[in-house]
PDB file of N, CA and C in Angstrom:
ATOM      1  N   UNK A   1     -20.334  -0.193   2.876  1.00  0.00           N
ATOM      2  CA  UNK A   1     -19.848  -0.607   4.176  1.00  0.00           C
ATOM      3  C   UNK A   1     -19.059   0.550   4.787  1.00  0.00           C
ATOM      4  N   UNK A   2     -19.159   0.915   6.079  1.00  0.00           N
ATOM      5  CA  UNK A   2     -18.577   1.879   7.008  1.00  0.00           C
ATOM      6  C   UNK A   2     -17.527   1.314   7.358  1.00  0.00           C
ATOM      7  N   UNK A   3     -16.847   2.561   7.574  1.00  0.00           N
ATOM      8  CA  UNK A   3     -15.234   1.809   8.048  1.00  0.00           C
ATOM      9  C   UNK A   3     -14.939   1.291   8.936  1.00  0.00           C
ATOM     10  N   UNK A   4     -16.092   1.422  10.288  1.00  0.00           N
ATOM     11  CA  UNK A   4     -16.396   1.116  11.641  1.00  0.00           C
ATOM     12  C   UNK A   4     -17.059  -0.853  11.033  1.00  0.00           C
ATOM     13  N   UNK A   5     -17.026  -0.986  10.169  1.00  0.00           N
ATOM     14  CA  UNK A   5     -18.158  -2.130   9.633  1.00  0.00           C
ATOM     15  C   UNK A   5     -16.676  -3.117   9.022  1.00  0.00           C
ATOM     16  N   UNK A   6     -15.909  -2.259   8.312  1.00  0.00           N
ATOM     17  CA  UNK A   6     -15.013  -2.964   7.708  1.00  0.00           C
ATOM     18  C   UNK A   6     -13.475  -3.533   9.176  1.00  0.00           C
ATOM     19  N   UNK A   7     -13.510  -2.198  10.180  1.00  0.00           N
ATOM     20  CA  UNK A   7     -12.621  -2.860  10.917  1.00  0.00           C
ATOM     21  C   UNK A   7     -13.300  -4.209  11.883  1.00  0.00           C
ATOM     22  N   UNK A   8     -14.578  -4.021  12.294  1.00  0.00           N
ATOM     23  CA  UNK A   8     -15.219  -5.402  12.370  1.00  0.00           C
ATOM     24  C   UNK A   8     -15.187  -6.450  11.756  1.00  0.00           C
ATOM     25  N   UNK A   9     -15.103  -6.089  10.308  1.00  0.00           N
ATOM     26  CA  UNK A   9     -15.468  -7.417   9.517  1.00  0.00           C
ATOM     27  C   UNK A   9     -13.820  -8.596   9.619  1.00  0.00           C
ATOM     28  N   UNK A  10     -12.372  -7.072   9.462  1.00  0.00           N
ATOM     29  CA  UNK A  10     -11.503  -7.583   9.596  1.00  0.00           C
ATOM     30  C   UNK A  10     -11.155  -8.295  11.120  1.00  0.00           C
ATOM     31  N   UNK A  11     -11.369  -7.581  11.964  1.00  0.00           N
ATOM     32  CA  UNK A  11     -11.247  -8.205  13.367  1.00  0.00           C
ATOM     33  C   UNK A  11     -12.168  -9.343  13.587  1.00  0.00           C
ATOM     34  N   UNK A  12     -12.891 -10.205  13.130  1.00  0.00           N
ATOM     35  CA  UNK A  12     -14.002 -11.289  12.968  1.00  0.00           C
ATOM     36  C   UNK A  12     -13.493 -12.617  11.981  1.00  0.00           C
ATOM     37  N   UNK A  13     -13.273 -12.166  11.089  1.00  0.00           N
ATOM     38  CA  UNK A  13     -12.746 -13.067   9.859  1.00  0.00           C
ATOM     39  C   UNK A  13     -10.744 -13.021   9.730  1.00  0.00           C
ATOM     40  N   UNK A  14     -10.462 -12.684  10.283  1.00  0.00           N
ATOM     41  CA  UNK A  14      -8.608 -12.373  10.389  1.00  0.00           C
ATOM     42  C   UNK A  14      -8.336 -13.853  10.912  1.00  0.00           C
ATOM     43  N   UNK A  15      -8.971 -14.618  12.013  1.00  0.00           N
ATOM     44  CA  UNK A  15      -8.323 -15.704  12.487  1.00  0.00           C
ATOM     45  C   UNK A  15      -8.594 -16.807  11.343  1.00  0.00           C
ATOM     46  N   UNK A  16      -9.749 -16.729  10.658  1.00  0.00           N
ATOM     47  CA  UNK A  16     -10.140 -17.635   9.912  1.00  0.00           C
ATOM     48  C   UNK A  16      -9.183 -17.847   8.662  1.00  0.00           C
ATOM     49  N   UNK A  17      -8.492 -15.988   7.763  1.00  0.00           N
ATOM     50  CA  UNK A  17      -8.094 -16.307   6.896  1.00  0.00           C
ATOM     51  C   UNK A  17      -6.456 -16.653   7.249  1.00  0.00           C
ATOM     52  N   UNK A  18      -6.391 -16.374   8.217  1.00  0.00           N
ATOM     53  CA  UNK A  18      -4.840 -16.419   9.080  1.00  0.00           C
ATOM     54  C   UNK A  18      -4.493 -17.813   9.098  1.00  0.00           C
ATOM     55  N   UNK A  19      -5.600 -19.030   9.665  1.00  0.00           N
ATOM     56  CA  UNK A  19      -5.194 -20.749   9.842  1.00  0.00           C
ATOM     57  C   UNK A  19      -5.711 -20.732   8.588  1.00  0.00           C
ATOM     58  N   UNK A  20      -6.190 -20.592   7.544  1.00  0.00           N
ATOM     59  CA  UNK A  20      -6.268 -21.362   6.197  1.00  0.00           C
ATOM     60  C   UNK A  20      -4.520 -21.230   5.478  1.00  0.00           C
ATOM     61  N   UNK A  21      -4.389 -19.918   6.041  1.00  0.00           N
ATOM     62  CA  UNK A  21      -3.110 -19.664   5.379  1.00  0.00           C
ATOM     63  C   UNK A  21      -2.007 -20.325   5.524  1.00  0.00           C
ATOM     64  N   UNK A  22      -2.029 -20.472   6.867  1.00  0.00           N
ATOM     65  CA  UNK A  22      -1.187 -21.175   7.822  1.00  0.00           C
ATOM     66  C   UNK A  22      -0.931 -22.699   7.199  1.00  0.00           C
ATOM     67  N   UNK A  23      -2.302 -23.380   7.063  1.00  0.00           N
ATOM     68  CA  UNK A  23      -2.053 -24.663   6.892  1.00  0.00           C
ATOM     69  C   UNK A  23      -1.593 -25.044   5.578  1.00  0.00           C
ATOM     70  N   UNK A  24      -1.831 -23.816   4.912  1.00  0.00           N
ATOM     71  CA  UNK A  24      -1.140 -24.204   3.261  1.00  0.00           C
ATOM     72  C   UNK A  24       0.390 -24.005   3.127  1.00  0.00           C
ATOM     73  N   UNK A  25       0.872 -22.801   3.770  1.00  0.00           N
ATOM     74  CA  UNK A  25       1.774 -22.010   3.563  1.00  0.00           C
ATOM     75  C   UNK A  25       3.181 -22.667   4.463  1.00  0.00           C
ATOM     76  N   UNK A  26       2.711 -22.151   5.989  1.00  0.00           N
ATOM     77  CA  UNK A  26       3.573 -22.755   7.113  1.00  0.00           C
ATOM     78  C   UNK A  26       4.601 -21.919   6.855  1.00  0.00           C
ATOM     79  N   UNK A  27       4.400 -20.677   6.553  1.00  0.00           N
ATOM     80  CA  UNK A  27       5.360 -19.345   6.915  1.00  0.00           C
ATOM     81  C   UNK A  27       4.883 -18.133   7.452  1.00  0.00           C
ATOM     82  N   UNK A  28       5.656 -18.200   8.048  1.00  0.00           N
ATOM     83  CA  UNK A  28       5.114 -16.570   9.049  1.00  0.00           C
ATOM     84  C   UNK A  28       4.746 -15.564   8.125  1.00  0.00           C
ATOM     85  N   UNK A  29       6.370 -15.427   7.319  1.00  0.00           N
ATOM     86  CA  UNK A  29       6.345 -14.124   6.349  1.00  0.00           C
ATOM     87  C   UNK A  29       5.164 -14.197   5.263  1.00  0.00           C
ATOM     88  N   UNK A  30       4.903 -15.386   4.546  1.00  0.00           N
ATOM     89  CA  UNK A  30       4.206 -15.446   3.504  1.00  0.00           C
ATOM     90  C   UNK A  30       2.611 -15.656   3.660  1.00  0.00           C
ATOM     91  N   UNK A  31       2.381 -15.915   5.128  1.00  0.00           N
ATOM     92  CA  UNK A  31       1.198 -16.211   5.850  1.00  0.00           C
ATOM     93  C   UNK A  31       0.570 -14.486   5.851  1.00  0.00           C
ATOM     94  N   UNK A  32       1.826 -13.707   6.401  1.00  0.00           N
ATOM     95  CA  UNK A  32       1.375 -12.278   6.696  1.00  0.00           C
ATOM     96  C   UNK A  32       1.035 -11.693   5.437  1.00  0.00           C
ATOM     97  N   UNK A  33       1.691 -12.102   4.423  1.00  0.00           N
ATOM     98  CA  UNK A  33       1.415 -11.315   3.130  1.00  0.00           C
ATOM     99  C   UNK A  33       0.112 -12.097   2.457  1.00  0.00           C
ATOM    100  N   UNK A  34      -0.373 -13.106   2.667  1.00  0.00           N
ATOM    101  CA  UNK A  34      -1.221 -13.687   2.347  1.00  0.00           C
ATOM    102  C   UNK A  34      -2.568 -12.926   2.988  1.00  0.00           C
ATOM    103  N   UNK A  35      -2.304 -12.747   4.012  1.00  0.00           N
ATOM    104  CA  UNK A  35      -3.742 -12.361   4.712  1.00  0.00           C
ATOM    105  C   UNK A  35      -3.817 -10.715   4.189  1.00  0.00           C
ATOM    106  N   UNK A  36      -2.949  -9.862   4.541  1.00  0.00           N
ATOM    107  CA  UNK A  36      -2.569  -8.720   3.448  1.00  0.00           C
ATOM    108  C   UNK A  36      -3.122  -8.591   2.205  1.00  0.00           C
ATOM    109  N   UNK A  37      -3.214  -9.559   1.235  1.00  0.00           N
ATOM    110  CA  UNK A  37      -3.191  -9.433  -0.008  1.00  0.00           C
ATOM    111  C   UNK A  37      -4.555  -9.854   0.025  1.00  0.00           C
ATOM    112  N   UNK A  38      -5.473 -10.574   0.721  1.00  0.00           N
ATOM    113  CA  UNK A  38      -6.603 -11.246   1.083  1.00  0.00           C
ATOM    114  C   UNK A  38      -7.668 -10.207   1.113  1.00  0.00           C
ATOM    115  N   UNK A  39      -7.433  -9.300   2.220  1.00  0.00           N
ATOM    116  CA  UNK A  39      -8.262  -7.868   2.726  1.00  0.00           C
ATOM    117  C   UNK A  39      -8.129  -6.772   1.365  1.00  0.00           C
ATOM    118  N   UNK A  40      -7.041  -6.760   0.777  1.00  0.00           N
ATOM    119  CA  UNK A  40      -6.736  -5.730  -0.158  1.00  0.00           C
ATOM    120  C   UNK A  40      -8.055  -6.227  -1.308  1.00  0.00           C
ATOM    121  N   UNK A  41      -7.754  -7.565  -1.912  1.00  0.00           N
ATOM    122  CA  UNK A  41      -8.527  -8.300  -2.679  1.00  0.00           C
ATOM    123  C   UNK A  41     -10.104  -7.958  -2.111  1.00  0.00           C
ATOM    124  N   UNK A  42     -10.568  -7.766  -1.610  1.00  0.00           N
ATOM    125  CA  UNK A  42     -11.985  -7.682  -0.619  1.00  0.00           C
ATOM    126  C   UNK A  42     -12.220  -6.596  -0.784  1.00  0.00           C
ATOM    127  N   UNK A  43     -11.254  -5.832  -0.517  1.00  0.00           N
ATOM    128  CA  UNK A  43     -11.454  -4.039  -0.001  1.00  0.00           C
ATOM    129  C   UNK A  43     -12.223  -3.859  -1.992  1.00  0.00           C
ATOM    130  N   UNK A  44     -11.305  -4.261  -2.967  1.00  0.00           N
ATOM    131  CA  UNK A  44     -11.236  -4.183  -4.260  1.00  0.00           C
ATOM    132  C   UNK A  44     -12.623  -4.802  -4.981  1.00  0.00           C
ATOM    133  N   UNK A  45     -13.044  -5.909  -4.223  1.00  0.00           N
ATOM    134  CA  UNK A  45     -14.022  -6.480  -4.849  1.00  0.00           C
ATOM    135  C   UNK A  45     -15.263  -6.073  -4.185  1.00  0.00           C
ATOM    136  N   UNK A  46     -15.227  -5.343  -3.011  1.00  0.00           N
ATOM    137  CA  UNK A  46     -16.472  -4.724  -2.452  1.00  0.00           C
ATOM    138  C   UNK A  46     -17.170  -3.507  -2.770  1.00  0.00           C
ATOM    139  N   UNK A  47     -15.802  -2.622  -3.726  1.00  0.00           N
ATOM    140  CA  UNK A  47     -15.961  -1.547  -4.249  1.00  0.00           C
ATOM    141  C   UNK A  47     -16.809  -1.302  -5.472  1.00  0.00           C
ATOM    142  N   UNK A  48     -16.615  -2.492  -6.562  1.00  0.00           N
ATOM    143  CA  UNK A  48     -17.037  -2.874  -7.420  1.00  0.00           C
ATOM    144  C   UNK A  48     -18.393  -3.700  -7.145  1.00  0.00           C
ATOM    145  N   UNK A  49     -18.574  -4.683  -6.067  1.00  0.00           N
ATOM    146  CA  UNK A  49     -19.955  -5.327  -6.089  1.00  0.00           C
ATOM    147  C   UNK A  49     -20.423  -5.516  -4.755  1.00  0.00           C
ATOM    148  N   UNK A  50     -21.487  -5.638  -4.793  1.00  0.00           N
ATOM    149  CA  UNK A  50     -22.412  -6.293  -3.784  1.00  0.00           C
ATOM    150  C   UNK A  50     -21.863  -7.543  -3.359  1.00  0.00           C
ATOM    151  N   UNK A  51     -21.171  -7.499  -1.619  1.00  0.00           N
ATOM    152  CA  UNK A  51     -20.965  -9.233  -1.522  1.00  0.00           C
ATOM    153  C   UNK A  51     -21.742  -9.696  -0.450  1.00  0.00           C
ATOM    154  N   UNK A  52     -22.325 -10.732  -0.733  1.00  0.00           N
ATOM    155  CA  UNK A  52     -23.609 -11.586   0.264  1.00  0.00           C
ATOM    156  C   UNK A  52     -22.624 -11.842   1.520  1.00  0.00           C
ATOM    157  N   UNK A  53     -21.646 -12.888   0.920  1.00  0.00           N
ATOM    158  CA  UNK A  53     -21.412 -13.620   1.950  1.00  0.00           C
ATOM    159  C   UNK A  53     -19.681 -13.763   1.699  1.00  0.00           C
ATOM    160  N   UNK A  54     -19.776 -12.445   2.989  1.00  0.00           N
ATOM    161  CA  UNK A  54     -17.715 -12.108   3.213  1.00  0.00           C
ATOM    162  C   UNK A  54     -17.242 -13.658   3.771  1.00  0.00           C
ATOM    163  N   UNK A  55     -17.295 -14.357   4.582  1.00  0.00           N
ATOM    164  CA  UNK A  55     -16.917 -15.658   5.191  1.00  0.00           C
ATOM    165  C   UNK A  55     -16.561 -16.002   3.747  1.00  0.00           C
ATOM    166  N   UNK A  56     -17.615 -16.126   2.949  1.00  0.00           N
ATOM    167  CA  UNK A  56     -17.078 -17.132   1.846  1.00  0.00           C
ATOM    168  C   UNK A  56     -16.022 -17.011   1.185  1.00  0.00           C
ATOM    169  N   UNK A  57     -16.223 -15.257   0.676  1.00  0.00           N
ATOM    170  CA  UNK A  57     -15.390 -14.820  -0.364  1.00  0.00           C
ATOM    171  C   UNK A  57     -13.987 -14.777   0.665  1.00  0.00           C
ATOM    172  N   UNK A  58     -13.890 -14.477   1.669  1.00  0.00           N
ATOM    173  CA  UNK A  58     -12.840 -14.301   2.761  1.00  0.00           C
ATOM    174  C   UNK A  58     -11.603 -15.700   2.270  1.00  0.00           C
ATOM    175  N   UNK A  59     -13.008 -16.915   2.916  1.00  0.00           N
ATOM    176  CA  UNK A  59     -12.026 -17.884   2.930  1.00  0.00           C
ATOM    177  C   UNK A  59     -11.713 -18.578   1.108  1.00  0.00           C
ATOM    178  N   UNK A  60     -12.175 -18.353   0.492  1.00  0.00           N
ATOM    179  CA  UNK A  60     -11.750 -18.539  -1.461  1.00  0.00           C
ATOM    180  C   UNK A  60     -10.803 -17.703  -1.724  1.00  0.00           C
ATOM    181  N   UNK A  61     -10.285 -16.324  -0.909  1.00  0.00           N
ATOM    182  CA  UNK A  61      -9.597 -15.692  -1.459  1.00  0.00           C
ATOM    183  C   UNK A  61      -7.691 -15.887  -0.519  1.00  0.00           C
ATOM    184  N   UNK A  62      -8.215 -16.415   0.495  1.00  0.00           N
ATOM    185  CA  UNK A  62      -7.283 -16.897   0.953  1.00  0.00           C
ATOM    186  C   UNK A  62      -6.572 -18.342   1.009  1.00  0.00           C
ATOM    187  N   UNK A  63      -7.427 -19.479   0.746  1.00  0.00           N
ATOM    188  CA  UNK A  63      -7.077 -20.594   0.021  1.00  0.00           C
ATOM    189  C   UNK A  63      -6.303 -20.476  -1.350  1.00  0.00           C
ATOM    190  N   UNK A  64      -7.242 -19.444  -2.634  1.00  0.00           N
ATOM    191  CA  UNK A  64      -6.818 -19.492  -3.542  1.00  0.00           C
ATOM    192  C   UNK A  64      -4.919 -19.110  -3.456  1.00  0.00           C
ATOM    193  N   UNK A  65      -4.780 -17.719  -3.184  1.00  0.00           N
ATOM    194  CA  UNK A  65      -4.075 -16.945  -3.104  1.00  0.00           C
ATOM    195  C   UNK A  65      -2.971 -17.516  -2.237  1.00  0.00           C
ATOM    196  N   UNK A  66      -2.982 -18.320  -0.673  1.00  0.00           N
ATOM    197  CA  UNK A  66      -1.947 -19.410  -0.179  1.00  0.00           C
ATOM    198  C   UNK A  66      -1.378 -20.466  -1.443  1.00  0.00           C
ATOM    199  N   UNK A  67      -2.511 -21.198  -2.169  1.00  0.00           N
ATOM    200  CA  UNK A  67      -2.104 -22.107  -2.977  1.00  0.00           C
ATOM    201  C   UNK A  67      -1.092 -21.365  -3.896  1.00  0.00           C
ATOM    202  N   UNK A  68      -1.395 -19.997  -5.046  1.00  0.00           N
ATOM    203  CA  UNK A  68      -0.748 -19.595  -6.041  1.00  0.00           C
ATOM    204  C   UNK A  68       0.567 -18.889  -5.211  1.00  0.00           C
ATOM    205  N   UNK A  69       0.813 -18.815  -3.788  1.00  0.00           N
ATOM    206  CA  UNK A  69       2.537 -18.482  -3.469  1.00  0.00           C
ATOM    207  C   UNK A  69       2.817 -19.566  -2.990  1.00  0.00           C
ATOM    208  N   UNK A  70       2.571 -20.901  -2.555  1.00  0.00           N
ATOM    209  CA  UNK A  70       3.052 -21.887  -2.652  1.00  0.00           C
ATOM    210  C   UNK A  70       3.463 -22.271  -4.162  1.00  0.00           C
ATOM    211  N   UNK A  71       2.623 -22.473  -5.067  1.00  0.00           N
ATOM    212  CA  UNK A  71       3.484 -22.516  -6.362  1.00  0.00           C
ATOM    213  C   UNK A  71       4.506 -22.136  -6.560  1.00  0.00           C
ATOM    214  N   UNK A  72       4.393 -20.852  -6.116  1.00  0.00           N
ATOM    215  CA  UNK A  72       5.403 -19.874  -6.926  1.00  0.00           C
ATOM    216  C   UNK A  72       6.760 -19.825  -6.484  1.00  0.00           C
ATOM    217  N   UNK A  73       6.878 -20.177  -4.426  1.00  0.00           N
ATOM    218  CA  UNK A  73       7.600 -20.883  -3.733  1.00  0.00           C
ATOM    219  C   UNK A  73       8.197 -22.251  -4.336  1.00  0.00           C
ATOM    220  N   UNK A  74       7.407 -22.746  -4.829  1.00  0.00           N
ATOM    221  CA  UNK A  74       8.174 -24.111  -5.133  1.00  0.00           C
ATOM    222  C   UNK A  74       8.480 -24.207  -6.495  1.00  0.00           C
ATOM    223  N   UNK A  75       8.330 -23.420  -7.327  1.00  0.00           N
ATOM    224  CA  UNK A  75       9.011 -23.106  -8.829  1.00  0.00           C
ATOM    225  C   UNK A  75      10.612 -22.459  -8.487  1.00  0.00           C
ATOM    226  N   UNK A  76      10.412 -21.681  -7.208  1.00  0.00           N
ATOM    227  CA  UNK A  76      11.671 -21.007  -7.060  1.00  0.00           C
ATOM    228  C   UNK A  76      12.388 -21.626  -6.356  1.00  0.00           C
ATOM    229  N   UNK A  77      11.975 -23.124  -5.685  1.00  0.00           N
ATOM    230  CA  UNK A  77      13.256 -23.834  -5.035  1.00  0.00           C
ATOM    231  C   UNK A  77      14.549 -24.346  -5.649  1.00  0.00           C
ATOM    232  N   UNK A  78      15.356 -23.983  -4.824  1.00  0.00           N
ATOM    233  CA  UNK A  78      16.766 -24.507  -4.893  1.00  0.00           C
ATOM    234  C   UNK A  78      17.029 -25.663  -4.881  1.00  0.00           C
ATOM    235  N   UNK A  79      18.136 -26.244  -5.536  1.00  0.00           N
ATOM    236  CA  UNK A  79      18.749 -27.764  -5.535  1.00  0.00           C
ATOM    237  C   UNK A  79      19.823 -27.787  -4.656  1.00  0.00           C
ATOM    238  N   UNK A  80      20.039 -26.536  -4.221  1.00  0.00           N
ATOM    239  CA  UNK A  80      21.373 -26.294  -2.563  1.00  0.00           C
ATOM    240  C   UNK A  80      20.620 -26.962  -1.828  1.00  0.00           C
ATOM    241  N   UNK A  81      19.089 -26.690  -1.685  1.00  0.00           N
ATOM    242  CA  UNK A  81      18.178 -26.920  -0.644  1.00  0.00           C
ATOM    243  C   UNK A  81      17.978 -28.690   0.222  1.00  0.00           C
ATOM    244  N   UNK A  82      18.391 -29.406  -1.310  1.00  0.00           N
ATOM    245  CA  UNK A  82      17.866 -30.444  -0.959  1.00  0.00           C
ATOM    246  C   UNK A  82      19.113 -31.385  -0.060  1.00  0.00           C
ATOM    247  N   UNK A  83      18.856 -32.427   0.712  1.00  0.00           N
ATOM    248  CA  UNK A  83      19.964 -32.730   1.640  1.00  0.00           C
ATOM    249  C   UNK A  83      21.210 -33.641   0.370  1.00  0.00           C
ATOM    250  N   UNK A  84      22.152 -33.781   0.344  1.00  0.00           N
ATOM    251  CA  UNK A  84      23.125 -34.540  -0.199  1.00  0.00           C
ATOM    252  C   UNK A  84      22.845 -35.979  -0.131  1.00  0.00           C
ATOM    253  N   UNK A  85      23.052 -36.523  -1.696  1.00  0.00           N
ATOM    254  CA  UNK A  85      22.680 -38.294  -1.218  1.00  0.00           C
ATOM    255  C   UNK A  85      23.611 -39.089  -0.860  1.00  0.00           C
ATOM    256  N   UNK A  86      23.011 -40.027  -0.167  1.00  0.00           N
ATOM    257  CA  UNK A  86      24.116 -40.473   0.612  1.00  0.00           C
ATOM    258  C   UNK A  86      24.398 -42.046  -0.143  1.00  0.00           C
ATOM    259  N   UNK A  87      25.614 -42.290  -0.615  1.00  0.00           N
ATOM    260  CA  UNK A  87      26.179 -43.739  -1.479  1.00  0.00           C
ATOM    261  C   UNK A  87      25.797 -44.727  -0.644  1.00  0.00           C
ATOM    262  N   UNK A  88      26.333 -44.780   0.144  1.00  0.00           N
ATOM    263  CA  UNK A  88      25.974 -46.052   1.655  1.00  0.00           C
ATOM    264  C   UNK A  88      24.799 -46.653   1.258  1.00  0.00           C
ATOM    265  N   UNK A  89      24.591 -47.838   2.133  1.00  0.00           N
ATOM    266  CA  UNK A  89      23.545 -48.428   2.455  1.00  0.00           C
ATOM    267  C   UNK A  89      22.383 -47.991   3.152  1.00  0.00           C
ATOM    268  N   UNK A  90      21.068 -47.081   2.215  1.00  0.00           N
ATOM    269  CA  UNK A  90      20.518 -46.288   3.230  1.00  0.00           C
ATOM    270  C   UNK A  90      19.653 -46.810   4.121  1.00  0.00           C
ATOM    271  N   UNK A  91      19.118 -46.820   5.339  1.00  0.00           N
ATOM    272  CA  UNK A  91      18.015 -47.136   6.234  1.00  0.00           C
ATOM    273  C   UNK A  91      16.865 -47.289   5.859  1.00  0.00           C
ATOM    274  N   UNK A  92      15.880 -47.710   6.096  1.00  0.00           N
ATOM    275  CA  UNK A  92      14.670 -47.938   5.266  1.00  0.00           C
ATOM    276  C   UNK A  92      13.874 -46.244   5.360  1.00  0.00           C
ATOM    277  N   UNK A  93      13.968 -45.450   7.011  1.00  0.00           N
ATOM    278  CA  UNK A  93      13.985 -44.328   6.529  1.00  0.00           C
ATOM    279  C   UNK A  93      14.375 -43.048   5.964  1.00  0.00           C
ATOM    280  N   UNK A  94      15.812 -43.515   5.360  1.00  0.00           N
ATOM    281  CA  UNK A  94      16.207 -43.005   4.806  1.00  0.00           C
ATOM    282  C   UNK A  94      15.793 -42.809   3.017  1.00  0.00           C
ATOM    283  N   UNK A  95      15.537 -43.997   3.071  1.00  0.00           N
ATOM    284  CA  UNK A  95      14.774 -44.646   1.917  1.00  0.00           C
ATOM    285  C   UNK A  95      13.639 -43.756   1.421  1.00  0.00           C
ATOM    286  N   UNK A  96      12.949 -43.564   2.536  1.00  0.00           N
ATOM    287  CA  UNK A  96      11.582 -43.473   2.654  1.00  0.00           C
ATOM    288  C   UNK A  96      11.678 -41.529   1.960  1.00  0.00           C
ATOM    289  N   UNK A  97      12.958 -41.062   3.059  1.00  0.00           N
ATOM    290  CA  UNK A  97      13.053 -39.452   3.022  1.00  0.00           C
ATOM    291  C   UNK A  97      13.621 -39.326   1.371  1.00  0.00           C
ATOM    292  N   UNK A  98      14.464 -40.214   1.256  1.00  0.00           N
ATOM    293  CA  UNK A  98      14.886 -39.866  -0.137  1.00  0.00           C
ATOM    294  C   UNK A  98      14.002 -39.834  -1.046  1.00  0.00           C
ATOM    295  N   UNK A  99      13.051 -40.483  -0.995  1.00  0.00           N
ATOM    296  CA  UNK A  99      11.980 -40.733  -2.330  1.00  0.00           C
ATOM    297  C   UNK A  99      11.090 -39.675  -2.155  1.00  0.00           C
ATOM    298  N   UNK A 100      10.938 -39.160  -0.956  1.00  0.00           N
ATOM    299  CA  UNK A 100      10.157 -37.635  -0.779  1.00  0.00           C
ATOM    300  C   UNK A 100      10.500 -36.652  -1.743  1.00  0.00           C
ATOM    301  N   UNK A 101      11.840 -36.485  -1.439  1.00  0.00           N
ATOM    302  CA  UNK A 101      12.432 -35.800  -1.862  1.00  0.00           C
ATOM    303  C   UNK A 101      12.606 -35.602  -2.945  1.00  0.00           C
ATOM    304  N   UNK A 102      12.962 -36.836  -3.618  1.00  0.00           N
ATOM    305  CA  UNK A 102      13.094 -36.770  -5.197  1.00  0.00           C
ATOM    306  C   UNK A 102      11.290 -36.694  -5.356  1.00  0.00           C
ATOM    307  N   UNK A 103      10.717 -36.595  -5.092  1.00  0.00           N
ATOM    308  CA  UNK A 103       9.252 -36.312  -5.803  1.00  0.00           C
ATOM    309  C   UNK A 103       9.027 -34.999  -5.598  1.00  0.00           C
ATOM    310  N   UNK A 104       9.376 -34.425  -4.748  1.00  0.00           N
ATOM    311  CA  UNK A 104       9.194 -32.923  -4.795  1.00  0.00           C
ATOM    312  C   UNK A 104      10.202 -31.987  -5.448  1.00  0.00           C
ATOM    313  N   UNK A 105      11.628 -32.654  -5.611  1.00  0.00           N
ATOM    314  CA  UNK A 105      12.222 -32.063  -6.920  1.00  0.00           C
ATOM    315  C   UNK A 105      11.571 -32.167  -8.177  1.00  0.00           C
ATOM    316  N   UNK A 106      11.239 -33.089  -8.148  1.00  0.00           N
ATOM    317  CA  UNK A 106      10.205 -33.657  -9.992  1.00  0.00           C
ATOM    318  C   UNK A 106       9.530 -32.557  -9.819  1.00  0.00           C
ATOM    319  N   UNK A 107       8.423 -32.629  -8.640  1.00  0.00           N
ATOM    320  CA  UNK A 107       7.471 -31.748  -9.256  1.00  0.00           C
ATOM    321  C   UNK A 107       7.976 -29.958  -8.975  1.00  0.00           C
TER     322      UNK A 107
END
């Protein structure tokens, strides 16, 4: 692939791996490094092989790769993070937020 071929391929497929990222991630910063790390991954695997079909590998490498820094994001969350419980009598949506919450501390 020509480099005239590869800034095409990136200017064509960038929006695609950009909203996959987006919808996993929902960070600017980690969205940018996602799509970053996406093209690098490509640049790496094109060197080494024959790829049919960039769309595909595009969007597998950016799903995958959103999912494993979301992990890694949420291994590293804080317990500052989470809101203070409240003794009172809570609201039913309060109810509702608290039990969120405690499920995403669990996990």
């Amino acid at each position: 692939m020509l480099m005239a071929d590869w800034k095409e391929l990136v200017e064509e497929c960038a929006p695609m791996v950009i909203a996959i990222s987006w919808r996993i991630l929902g960070n600017a910063a980690d969205v940018e490094d996602n799509v970053q790390d996406v093209f690098l991954e490509a640049c790496r695997i094109h060197q080494q092989t024959h790829v049919r079909h960039w769309g595909g590998l595009l969007r597998r490498l950016a799903t995958m790769g959103a999912l494993a820094k979301r992990r890694r994001r949420k291994q590293h969350a804080s317990l500052a993070e989470a809101a203070p419980f409240d003794h009172r009598t809570p609201s039913p949506e309060q109810t509702a937020i608290r039990r969120e919450e405690e499920a995403t501390l669990r996990d």
